[in-house]
Protein backbone atom coordinates (compact mmCIF):
# COMPACT_ATOMS: atom_id res chain seq x y z
CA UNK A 1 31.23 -11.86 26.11
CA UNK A 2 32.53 -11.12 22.56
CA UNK A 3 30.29 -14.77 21.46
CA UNK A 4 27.14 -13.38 23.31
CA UNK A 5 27.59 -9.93 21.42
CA UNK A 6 27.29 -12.25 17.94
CA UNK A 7 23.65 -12.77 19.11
CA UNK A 8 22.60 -9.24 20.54
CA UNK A 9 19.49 -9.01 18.94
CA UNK A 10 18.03 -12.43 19.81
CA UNK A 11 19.24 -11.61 23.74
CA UNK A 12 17.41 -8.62 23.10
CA UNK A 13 13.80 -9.45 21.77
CA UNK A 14 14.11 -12.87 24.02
CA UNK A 15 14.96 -10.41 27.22
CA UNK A 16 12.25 -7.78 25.48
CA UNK A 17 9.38 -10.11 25.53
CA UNK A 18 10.13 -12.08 29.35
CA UNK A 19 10.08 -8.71 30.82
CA UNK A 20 7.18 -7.36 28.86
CA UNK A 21 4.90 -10.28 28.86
CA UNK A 22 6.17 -11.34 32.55
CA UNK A 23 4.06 -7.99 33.01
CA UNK A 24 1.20 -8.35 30.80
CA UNK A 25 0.49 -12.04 31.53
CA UNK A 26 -0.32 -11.55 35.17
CA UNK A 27 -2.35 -8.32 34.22
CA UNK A 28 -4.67 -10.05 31.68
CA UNK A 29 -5.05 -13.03 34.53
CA UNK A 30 -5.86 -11.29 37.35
CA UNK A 31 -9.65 -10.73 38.27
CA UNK A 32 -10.45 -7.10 36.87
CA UNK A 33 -12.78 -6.58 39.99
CA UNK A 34 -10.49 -5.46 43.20
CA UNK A 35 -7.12 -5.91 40.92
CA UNK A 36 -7.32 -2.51 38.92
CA UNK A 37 -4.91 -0.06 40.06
CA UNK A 38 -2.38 -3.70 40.37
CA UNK A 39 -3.60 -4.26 36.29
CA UNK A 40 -3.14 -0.17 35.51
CA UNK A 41 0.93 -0.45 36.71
CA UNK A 42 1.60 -3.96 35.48
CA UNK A 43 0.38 -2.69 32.05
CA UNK A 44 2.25 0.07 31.84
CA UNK A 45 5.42 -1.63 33.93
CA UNK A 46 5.09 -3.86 30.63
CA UNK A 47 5.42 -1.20 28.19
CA UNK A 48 8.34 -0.14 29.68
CA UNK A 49 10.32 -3.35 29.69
CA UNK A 50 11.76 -2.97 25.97
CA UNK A 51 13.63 0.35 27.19
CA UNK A 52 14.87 -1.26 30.69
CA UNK A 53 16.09 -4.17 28.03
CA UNK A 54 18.24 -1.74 26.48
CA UNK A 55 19.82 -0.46 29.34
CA UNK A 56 20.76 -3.99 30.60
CA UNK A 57 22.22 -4.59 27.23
CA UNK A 58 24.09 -1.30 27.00
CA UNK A 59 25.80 -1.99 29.98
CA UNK A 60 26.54 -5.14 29.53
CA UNK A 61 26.93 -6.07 25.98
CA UNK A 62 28.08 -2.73 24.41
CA UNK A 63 31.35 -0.87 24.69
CA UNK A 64 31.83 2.75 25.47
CA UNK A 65 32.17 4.05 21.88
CA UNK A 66 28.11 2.04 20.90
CA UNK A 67 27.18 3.46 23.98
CA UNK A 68 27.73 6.56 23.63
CA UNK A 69 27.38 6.56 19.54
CA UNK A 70 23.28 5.39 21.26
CA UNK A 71 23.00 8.25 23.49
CA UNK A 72 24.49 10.84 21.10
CA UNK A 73 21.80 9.73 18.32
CA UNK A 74 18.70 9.83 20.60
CA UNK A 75 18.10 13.13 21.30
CA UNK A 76 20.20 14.63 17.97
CA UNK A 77 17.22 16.97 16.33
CA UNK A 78 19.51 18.99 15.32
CA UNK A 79 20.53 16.62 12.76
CA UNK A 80 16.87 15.86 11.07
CA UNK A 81 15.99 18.07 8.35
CA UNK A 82 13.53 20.37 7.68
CA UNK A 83 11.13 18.47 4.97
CA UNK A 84 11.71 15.68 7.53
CA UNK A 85 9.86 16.95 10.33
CA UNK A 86 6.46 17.71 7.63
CA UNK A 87 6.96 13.82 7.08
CA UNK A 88 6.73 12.97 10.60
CA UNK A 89 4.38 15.03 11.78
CA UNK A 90 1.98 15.59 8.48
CA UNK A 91 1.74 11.82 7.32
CA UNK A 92 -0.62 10.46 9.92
CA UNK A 93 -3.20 13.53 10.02
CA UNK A 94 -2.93 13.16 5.50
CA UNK A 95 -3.82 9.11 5.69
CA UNK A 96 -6.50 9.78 8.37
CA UNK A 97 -8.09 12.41 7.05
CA UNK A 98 -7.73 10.84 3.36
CA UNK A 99 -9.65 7.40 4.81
CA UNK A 100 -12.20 9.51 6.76
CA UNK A 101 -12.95 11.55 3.57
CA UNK A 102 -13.11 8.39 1.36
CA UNK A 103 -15.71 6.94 3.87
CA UNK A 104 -17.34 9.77 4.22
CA UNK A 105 -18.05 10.18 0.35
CA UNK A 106 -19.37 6.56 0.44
CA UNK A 107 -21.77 8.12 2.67
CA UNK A 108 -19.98 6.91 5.68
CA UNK A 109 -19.24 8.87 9.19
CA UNK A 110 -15.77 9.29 8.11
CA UNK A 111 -14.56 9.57 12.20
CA UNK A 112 -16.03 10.65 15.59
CA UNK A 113 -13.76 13.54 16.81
CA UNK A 114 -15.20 13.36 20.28
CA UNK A 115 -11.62 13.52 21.88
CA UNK A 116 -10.77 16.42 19.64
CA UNK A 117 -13.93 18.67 20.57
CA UNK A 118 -13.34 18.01 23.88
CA UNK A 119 -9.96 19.24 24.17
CA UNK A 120 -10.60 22.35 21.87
CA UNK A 121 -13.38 22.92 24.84
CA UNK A 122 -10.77 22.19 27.73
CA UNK A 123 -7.25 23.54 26.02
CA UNK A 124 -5.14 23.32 29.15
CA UNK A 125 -5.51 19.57 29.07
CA UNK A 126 -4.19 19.12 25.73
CA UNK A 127 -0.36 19.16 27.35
CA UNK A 128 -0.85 16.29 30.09
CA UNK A 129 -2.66 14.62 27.44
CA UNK A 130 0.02 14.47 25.03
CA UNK A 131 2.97 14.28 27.41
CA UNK A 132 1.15 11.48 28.95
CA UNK A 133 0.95 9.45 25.20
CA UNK A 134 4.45 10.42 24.69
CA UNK A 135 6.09 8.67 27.62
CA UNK A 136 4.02 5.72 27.61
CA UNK A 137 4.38 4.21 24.02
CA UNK A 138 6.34 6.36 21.75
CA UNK A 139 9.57 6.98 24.30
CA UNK A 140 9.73 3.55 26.22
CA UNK A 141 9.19 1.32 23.17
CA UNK A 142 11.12 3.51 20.46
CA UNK A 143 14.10 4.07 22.58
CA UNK A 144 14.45 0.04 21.97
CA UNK A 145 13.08 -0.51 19.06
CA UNK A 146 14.36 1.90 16.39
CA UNK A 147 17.28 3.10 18.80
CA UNK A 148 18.56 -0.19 19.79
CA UNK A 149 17.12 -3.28 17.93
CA UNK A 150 17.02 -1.67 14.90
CA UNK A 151 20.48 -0.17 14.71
CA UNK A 152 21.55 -3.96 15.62
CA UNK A 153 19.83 -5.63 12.72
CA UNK A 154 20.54 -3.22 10.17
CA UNK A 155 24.49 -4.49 10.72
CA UNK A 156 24.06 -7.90 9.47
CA UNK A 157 20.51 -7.20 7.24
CA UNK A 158 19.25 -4.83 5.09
CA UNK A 159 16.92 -2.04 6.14
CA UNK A 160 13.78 -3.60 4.20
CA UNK A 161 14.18 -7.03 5.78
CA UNK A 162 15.36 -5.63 9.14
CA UNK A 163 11.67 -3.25 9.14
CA UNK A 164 9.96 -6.34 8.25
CA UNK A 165 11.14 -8.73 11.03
CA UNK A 166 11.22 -5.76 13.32
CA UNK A 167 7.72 -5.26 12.41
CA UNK A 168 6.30 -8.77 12.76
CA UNK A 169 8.27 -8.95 16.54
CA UNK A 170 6.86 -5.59 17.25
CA UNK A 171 3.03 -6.86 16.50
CA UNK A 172 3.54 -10.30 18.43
CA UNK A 173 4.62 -8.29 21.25
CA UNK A 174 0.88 -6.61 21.65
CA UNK A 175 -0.55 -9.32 21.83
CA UNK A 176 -1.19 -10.21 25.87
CA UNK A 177 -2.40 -6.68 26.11
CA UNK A 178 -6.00 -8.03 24.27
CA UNK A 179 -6.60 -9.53 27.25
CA UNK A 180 -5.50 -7.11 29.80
CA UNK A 181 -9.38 -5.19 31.20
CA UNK A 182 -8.93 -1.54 30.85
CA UNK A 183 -6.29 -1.82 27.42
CA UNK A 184 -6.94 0.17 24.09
CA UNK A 185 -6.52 -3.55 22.61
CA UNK A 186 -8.57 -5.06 25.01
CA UNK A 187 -11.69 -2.85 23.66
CA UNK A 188 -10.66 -4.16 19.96
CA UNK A 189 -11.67 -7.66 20.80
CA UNK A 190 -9.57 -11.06 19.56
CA UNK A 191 -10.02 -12.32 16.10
CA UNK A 192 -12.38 -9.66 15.17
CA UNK A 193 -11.81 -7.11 11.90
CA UNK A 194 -10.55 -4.46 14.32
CA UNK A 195 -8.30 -6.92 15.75
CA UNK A 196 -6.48 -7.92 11.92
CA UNK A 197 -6.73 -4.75 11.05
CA UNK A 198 -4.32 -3.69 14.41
CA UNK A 199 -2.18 -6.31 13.83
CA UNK A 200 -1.59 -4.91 10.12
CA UNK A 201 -0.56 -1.62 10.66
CA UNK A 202 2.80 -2.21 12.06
CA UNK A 203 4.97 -3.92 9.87
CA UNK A 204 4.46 -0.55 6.81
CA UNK A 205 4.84 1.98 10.01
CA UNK A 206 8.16 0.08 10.95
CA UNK A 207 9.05 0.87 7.22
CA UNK A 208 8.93 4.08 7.06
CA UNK A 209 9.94 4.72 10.49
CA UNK A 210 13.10 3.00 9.33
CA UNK A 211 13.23 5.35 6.40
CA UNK A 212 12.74 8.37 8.16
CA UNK A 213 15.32 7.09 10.92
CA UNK A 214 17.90 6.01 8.02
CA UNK A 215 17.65 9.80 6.50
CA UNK A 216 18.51 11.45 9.28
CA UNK A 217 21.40 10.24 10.66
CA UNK A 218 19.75 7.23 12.76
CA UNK A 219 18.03 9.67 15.08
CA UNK A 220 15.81 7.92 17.72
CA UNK A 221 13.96 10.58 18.42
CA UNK A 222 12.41 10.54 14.68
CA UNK A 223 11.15 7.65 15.10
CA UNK A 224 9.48 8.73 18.93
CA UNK A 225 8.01 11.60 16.92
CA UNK A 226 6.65 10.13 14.38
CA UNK A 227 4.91 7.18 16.55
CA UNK A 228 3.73 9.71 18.75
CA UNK A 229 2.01 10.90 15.72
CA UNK A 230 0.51 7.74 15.15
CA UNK A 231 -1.51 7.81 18.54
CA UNK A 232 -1.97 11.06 19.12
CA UNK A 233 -4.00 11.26 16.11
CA UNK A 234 -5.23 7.86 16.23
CA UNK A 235 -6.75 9.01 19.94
CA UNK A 236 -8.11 12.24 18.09
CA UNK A 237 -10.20 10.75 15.62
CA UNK A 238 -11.75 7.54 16.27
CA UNK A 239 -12.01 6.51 12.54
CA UNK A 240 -15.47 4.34 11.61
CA UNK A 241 -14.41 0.50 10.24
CA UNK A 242 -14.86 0.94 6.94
CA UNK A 243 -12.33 3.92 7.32
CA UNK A 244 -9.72 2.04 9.03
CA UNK A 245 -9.71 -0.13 6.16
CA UNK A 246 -8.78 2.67 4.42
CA UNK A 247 -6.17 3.81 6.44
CA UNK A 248 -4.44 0.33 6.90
CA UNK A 249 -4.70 0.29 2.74
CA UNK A 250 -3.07 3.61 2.62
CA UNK A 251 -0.55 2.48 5.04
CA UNK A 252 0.47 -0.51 3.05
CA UNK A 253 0.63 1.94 0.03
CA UNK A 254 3.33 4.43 1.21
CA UNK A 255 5.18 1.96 2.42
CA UNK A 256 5.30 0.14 -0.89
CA UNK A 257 5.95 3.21 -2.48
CA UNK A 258 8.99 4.19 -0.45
CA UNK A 259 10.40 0.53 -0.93
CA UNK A 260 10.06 1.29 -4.84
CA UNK A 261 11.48 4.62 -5.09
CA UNK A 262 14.38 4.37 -2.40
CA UNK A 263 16.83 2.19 -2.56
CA UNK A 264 15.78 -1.32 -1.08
CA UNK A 265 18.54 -2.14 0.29
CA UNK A 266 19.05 1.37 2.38
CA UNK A 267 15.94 2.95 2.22
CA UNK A 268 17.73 6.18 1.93
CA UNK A 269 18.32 8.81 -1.12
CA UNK A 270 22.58 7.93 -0.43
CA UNK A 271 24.53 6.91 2.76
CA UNK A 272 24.62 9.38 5.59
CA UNK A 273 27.91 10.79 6.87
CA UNK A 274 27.67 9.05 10.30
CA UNK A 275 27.38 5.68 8.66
């Protein structure tokens, strides 16, 4: 036990990725005619797995003091402060609306907001809506990712290298759901600019997820917030190309920035307390 708990976070993204893609794979083969409530369950069965990963590891590979030190950080809000939770929640609405703008000046649409209209015309569906892109992205995948695999690699790596390989898994992960009929991904198309463009958001987001995460006390939940953010908005306002180029620059900008003015090593203004 105590050699296999020297590797946890291979075990982890190898487990991550058979459950996942033992999901996805099936879903993207199967004939979309006659198949699509099967497709609808596998896919989200899929985005699932990294969670149900880190509750087979947790009670297997962890003690009682890492699992409870995981449970006791998850839910800890408490703990994040104040100027924290405009960073979460105000730095996805700033980028968009700064690419929009840009494209807009260069005489551009900017973004179609035909999500947005229609929920300021139907209100009461605005809380399904979001619950439903909560639970199925931003809790299942961050409750592994930042709260488990994360916390792992930051033990034996520093938090700019462990964002950037936790970035890179995190976009090869995606990648069966491009062929799976009904996917967000699916509509983007393989190997075409919306495509790269997907594929290059992640590893900056993981950044300053893990910098937001590593200022607060290793919170999980900032991390669920803030990706929520990411696709609530990103479902909002469907930004025109040219303005997703924008707003992968910008991306790859704050990012940057944060690895310049925080400490590289940390990403974070001096240790927390619970470290």
């Amino acid at each position: 036990m105590r050699n296999l708990k020297t590797h946890t976070s291979l075990i982890f993204f190898s487990l991550t990725f058979l459950l996942t893609w033992a999901c996805w794979i099936p879903a993207a083969l199967l004939p979309s005619t006659g198949n699509e409530t099967l497709i609808r369950l596998l896919h989200y069965a899929g985005g699932a797995m990294p969670t149900v990963a880190t509750l087979l590891l947790l009670f297997t590979l962890t003690d009682r003091d890492e699992r409870a030190d995981y449970w006791r950080r998850l839910l800890a809000l408490k703990q994040v402060g104040g100027g924290w939770y405009a960073v979460i929640f105000l730095t996805v609405p700033i980028l968009t609306v700064l690419a929009g703008g840009i494209d807009f000046l260069l005489g551009g649409e900017g973004a179609q907001l035909h999500t947005l209209i229609n929920l300021i015309r139907h209100p009461l569906s605005l809380i399904p809506f979001a619950v439903f892109l909560l639970l199925f992205g931003p809790v299942t995948e961050e409750m592994a990712w930042r709260g488990y695999a994360l916390n792992d690699l930051q033990k034996k790596r520093s938090a700019l290298v462990s964002s950037l390989l936790l970035g890179m898994l995190w976009t090869v992960w995606h990648l069966p759901l491009f062929w799976i009929e009904g996917s967000y991904q699916q509509g983007l198309g393989v190997g075409t600019v919306s495509f790269w463009l997907y594929m290059l958001d992640k590893i900056p987001q993981s950044i300053l997820m893990t910098w937001i995460y590593n200022n607060n006390r290793r919170v999980t939940a900032t991390a669920i917030l803030f990706h929520f953010m990411v696709n609530f908005v990103g479902e909002l306002a469907d930004l025109t190309r040219r303005a997703e180029v924008f707003y992968i620059t910008s991306w790859w900008a704050v990012a940057l920035l944060v690895v310049l003015i925080y400490k590289p090593k940390r990403l974070v203004r001096e240790a927390s307390p619970s470290e």
